[in-house]
Protein backbone atom coordinates (compact mmCIF):
# COMPACT_ATOMS: atom_id res chain seq x y z
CA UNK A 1 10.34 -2.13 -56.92
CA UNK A 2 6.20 -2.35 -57.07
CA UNK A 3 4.39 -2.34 -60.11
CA UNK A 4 2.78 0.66 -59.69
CA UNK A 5 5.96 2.57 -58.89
CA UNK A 6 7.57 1.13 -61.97
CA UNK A 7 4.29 2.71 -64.06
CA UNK A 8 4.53 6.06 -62.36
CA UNK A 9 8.56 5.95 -63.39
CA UNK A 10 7.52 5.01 -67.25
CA UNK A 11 4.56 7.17 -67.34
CA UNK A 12 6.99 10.37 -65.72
CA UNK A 13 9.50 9.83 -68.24
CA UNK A 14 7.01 9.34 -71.49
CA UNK A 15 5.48 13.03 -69.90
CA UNK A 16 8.90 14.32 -70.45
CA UNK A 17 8.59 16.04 -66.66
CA UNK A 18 11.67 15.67 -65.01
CA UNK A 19 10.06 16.68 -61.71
CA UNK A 20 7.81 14.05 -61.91
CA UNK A 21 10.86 11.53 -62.45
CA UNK A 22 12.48 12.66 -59.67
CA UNK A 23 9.94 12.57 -57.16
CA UNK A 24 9.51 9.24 -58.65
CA UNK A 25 12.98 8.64 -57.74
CA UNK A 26 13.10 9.75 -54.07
CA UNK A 27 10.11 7.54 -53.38
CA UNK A 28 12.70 4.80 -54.43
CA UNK A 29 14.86 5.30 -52.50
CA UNK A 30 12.69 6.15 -49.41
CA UNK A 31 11.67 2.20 -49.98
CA UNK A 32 14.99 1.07 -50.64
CA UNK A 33 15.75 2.62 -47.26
CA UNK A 34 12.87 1.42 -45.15
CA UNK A 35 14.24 -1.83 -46.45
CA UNK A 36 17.23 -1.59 -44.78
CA UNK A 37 18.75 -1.30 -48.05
CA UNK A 38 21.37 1.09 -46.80
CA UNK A 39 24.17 0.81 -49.40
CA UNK A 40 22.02 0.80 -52.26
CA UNK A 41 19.48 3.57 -50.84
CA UNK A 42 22.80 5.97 -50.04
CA UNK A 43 24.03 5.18 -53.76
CA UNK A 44 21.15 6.31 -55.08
CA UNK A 45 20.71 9.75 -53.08
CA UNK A 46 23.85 10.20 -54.36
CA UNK A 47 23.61 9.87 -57.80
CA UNK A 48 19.82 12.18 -57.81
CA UNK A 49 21.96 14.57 -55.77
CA UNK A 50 24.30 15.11 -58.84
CA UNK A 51 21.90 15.41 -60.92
CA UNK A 52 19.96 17.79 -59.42
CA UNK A 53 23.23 20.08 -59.73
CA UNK A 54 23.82 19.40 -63.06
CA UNK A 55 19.75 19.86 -64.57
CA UNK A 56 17.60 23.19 -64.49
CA UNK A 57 13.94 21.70 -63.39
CA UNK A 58 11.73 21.56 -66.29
CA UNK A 59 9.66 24.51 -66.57
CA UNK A 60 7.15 22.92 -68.63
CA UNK A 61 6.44 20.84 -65.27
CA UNK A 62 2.99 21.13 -63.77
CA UNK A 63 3.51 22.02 -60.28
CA UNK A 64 2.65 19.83 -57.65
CA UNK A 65 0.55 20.46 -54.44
CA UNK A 66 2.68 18.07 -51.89
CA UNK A 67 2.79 17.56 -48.19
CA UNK A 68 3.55 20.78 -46.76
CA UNK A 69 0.33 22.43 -48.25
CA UNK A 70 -1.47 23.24 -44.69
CA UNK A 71 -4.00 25.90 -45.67
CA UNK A 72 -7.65 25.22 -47.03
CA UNK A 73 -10.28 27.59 -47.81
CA UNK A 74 -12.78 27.90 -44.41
CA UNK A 75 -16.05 28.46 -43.92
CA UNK A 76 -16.91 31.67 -42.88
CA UNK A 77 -18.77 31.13 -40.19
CA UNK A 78 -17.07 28.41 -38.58
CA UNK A 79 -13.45 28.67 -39.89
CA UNK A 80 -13.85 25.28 -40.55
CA UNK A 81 -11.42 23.71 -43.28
CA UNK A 82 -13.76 22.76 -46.01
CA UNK A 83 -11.19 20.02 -47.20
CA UNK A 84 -8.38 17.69 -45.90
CA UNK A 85 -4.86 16.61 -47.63
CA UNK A 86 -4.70 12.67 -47.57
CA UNK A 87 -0.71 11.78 -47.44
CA UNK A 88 0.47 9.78 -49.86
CA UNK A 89 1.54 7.27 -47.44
CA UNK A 90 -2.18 6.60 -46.71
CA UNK A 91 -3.14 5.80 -50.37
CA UNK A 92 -4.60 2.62 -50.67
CA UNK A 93 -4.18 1.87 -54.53
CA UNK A 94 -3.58 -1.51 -55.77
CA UNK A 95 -7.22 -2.60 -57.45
CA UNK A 96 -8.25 -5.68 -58.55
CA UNK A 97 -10.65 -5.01 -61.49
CA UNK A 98 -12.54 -6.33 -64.54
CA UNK A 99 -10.23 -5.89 -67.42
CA UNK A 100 -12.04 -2.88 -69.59
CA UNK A 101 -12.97 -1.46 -65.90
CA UNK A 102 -8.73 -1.28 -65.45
CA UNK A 103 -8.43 -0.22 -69.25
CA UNK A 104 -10.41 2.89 -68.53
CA UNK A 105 -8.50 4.16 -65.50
CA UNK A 106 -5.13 3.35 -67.32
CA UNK A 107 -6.52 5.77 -70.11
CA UNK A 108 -7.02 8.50 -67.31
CA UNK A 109 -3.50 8.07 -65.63
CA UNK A 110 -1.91 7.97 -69.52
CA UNK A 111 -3.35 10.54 -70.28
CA UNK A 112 -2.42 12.89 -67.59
CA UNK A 113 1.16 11.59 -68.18
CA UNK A 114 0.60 12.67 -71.22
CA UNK A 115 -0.77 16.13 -71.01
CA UNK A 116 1.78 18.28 -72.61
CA UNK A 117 1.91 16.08 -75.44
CA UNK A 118 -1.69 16.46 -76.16
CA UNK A 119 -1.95 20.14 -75.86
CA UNK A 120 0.49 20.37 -78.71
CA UNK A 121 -2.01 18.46 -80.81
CA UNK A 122 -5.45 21.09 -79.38
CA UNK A 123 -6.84 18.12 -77.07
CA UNK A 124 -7.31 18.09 -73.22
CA UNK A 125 -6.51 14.83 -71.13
CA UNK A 126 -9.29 13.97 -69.25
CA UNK A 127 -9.80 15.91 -66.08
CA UNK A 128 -13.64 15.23 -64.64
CA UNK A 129 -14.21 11.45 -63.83
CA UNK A 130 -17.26 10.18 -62.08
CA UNK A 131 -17.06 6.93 -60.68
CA UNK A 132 -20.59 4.78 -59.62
CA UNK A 133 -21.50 2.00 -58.37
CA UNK A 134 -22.47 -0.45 -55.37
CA UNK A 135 -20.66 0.25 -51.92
CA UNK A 136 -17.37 -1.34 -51.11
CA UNK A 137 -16.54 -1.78 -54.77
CA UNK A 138 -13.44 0.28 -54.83
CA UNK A 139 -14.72 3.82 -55.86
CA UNK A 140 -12.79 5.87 -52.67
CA UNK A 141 -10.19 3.70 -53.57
CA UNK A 142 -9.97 4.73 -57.44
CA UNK A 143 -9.90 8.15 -56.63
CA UNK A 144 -6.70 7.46 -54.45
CA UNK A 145 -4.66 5.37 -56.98
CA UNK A 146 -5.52 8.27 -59.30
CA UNK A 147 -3.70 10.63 -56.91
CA UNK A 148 -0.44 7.40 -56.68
CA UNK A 149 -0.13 7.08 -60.24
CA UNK A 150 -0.37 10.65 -61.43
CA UNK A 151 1.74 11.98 -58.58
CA UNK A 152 -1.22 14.66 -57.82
CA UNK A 153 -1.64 15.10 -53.50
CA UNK A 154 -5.01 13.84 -53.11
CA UNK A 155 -7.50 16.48 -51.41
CA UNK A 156 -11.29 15.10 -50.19
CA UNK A 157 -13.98 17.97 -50.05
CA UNK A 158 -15.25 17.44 -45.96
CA UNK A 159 -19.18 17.46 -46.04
CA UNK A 160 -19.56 18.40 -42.54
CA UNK A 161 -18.00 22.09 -43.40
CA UNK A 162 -19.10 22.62 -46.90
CA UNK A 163 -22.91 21.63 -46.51
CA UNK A 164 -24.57 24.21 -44.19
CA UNK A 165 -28.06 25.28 -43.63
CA UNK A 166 -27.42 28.86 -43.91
CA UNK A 167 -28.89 30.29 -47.84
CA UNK A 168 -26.74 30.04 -49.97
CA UNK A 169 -23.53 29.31 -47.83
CA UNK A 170 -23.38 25.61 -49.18
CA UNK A 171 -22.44 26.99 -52.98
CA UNK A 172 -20.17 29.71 -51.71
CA UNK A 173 -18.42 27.17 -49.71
CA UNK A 174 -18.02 24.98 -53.16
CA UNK A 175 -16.71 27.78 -55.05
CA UNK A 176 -14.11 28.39 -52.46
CA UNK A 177 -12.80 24.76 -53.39
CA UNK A 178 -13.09 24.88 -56.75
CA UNK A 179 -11.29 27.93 -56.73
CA UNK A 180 -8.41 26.91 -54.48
CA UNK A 181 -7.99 23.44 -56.71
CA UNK A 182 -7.59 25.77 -59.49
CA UNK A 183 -4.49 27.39 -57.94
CA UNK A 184 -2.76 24.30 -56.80
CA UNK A 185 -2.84 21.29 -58.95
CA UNK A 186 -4.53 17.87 -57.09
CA UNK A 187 -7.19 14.91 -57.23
CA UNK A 188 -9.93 16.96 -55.65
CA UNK A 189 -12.00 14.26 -54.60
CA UNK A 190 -16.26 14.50 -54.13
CA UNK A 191 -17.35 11.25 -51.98
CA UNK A 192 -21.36 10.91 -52.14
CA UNK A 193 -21.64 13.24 -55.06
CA UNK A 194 -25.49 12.42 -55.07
CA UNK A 195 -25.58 15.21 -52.35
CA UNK A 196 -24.88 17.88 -54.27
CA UNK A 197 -26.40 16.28 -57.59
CA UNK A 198 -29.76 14.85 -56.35
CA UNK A 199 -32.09 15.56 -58.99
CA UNK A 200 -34.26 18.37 -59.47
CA UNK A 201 -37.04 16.93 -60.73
CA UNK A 202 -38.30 15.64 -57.21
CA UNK A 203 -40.95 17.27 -55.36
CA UNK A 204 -39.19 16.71 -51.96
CA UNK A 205 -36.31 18.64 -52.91
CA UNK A 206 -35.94 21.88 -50.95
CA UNK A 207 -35.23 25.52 -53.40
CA UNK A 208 -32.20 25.81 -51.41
CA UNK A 209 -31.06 22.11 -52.81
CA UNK A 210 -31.72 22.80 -56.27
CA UNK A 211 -29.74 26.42 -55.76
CA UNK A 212 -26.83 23.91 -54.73
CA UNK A 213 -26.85 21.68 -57.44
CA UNK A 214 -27.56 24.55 -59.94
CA UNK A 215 -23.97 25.93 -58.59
CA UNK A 216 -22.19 22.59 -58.95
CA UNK A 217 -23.25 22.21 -62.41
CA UNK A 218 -21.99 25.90 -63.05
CA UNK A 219 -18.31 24.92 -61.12
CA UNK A 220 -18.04 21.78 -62.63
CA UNK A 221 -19.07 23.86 -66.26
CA UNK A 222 -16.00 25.99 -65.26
CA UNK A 223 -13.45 23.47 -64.00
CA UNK A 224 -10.20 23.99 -65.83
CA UNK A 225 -7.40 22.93 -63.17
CA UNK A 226 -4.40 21.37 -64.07
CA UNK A 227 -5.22 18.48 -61.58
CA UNK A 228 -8.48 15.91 -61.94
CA UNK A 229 -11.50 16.06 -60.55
CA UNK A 230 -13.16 13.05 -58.89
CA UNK A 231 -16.68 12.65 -57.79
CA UNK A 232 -18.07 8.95 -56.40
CA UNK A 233 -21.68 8.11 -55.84
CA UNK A 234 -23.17 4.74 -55.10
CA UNK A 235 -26.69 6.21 -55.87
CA UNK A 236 -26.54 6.81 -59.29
CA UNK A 237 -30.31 6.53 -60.00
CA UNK A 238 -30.79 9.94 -57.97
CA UNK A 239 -28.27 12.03 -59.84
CA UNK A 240 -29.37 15.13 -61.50
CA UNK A 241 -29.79 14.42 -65.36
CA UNK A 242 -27.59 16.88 -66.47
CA UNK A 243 -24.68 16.20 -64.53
CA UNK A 244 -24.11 12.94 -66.50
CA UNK A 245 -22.47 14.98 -69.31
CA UNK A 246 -20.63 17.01 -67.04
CA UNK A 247 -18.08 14.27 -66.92
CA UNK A 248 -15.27 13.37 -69.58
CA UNK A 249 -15.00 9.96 -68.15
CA UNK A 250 -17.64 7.90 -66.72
CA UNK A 251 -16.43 4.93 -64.92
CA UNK A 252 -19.04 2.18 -63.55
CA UNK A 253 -16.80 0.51 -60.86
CA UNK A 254 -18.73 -3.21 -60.08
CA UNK A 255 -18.60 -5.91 -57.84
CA UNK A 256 -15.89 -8.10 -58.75
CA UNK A 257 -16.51 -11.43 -60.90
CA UNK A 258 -14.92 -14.76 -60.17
CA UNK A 259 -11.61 -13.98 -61.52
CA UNK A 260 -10.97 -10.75 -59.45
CA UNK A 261 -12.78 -12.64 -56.50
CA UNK A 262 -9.75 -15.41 -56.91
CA UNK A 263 -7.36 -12.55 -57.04
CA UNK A 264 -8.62 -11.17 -54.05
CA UNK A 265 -8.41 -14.10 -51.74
CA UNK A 266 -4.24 -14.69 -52.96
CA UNK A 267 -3.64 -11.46 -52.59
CA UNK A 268 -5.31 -11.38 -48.85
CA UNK A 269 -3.92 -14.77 -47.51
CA UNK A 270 -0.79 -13.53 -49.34
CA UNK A 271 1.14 -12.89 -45.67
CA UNK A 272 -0.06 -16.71 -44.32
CA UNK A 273 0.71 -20.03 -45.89
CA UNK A 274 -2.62 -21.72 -47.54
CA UNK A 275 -3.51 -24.46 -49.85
CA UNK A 276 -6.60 -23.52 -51.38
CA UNK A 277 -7.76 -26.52 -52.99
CA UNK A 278 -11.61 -26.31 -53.58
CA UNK A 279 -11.80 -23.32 -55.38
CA UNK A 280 -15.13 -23.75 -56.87
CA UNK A 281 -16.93 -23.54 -53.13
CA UNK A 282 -15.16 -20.34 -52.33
CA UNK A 283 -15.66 -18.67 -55.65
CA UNK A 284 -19.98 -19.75 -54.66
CA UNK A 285 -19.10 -18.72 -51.35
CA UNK A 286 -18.33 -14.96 -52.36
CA UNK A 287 -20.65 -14.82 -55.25
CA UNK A 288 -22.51 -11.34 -54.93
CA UNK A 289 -19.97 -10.22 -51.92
CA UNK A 290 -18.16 -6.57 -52.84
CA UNK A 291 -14.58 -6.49 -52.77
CA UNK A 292 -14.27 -5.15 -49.82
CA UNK A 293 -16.47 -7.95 -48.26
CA UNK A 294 -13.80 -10.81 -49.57
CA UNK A 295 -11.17 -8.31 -48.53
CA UNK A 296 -12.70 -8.22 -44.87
CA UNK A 297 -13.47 -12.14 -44.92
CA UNK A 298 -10.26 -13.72 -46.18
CA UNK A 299 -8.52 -11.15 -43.90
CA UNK A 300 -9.99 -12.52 -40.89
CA UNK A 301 -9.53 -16.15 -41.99
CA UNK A 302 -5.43 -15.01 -42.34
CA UNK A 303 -5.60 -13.49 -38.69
CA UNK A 304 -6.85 -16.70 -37.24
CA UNK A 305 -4.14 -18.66 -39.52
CA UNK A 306 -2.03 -16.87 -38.04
């Protein structure tokens, strides 16, 4: 079993949510089959069969939005969806990061685990996280191991349907989200926030822009789902002052230092056989690339290899 599915099993079970654990489980032994790992994979069905006739669900359980959600708020004049469902088979979540950069997402992800626990004590996990930084550092990707590791379906806000030209349809169309995230729990995820946060303050900006960002202050002021919401940016310099404190978490995700840039290449010449010997000239080699750019190099050189 992974690492991260072995966190999702610990975190389910500290949660107390028996859903959770069980979803958890079937993932298991999904793997365990895809393995070929028919004995063992049957065994286990088995035994989370039983139990599933012998245990009541929780009903202290947030439910989850999973795969066989298929409707999304439209846009009215193009019946559009204004949002897409990203299946959890597509999540790409295994991040190298800086230490106190991976301390801060565990603290999200334990925390949601968490939830019920802290509501019995008057405090609220946290639910808004912003994520900035340079491109190809890992921000899409944060937003998607926040949907693995909390179990939440991971639903990304489409700009080409919300964003119209039409006054005032852009807002309407974010309320419409907002609204339906509040309904079904999920990681309702904002790519290129700065759109709908540029700041104010500039002269260029259009009345109809500053209407826009006016509303997403208001949702965001409002936002009280049971799932997390995730907005990325990689220009952080234009956002609208006020949407800074907006945020319970703010998470600066950077280009990775020499340690995660080592961890990188291993992990992307991981399927070839390589002795890596001058490590020094590699490290100097990368210095300044984004972790997608080592990903995308050392990649290449493991095609060739092989």
């Amino acid at each position: 079993m992974n690492s991260a599915l072995l966190k999702r099993l610990f975190r389910s079970i500290s949660s107390g949510s028996d859903d959770d654990v069980r979803k958890v489980a079937r993932i298991i032994i999904d793997e365990e089959s895809k393995k070929e790992h028919t004995t063992l994979s049957e065994e286990l069905d088995t035994i989370l069969s039983s139990a599933s006739t012998t245990h009541a669900p929780s009903s202290r359980v947030v439910p989850m939005m999973g795969a066989g959600l298929t409707e999304f708020p439209k846009s009215k004049r193009s019946q559009t969806p204004l949002a897409m469902h990203i299946p959890f088979e597509r999540l790409k979540h295994h991040m190298v990061l800086a230490p106190d950069t991976e301390a801060r997402f565990q603290r999200i992800e334990k925390e949601f685990a968490a939830r019920e626990r802290l509501a019995k004590f008057g405090f609220q996990p946290r639910r808004k996280i912003l994520l900035y930084g340079p491109p190809g550092c890992g921000k899409t990707m944060g937003a998607e191991r926040l949907a693995w590791n909390t179990g939440l379906p991971l639903i990304k806000v489409r700009f080409d349907a919300v964003v119209s030209w039409y006054l005032g349809e852009t807002a309407v169309n974010l309320r419409s989200i907002f609204d339906s995230a509040q309904q079904t729990p999920c990681v309702l995820f904002v790519d290129e926030a700065d759109s709908l946060a540029r700041s104010r303050r500039s002269d260029q900006e259009l009345g109809e822009i500053k209407r826009v960002v006016n509303s997403f202050l208001q949702l965001l002021d409002e936002f009280d789902s049971p799932g997390l919401f995730v907005a990325a940016t990689n220009l952080d310099d234009q956002l609208d002052e006020a949407i800074w404190r907006r945020f319970d978490e703010i998470v600066q995700v950077l280009k990775p230092g020499k340690l995660e840039i080592r961890e990188l290449i291993l992990q992307s010449l991981s399927a070839v056989k390589s002795e890596l010997r001058d490590w020094n000239s590699l490290l100097q080699a990368c210095e300044g690339f984004s972790a997608a750019q080592v990903v995308r190099a050392y990649q290449d050189a493991a095609k060739i290899s092989a």
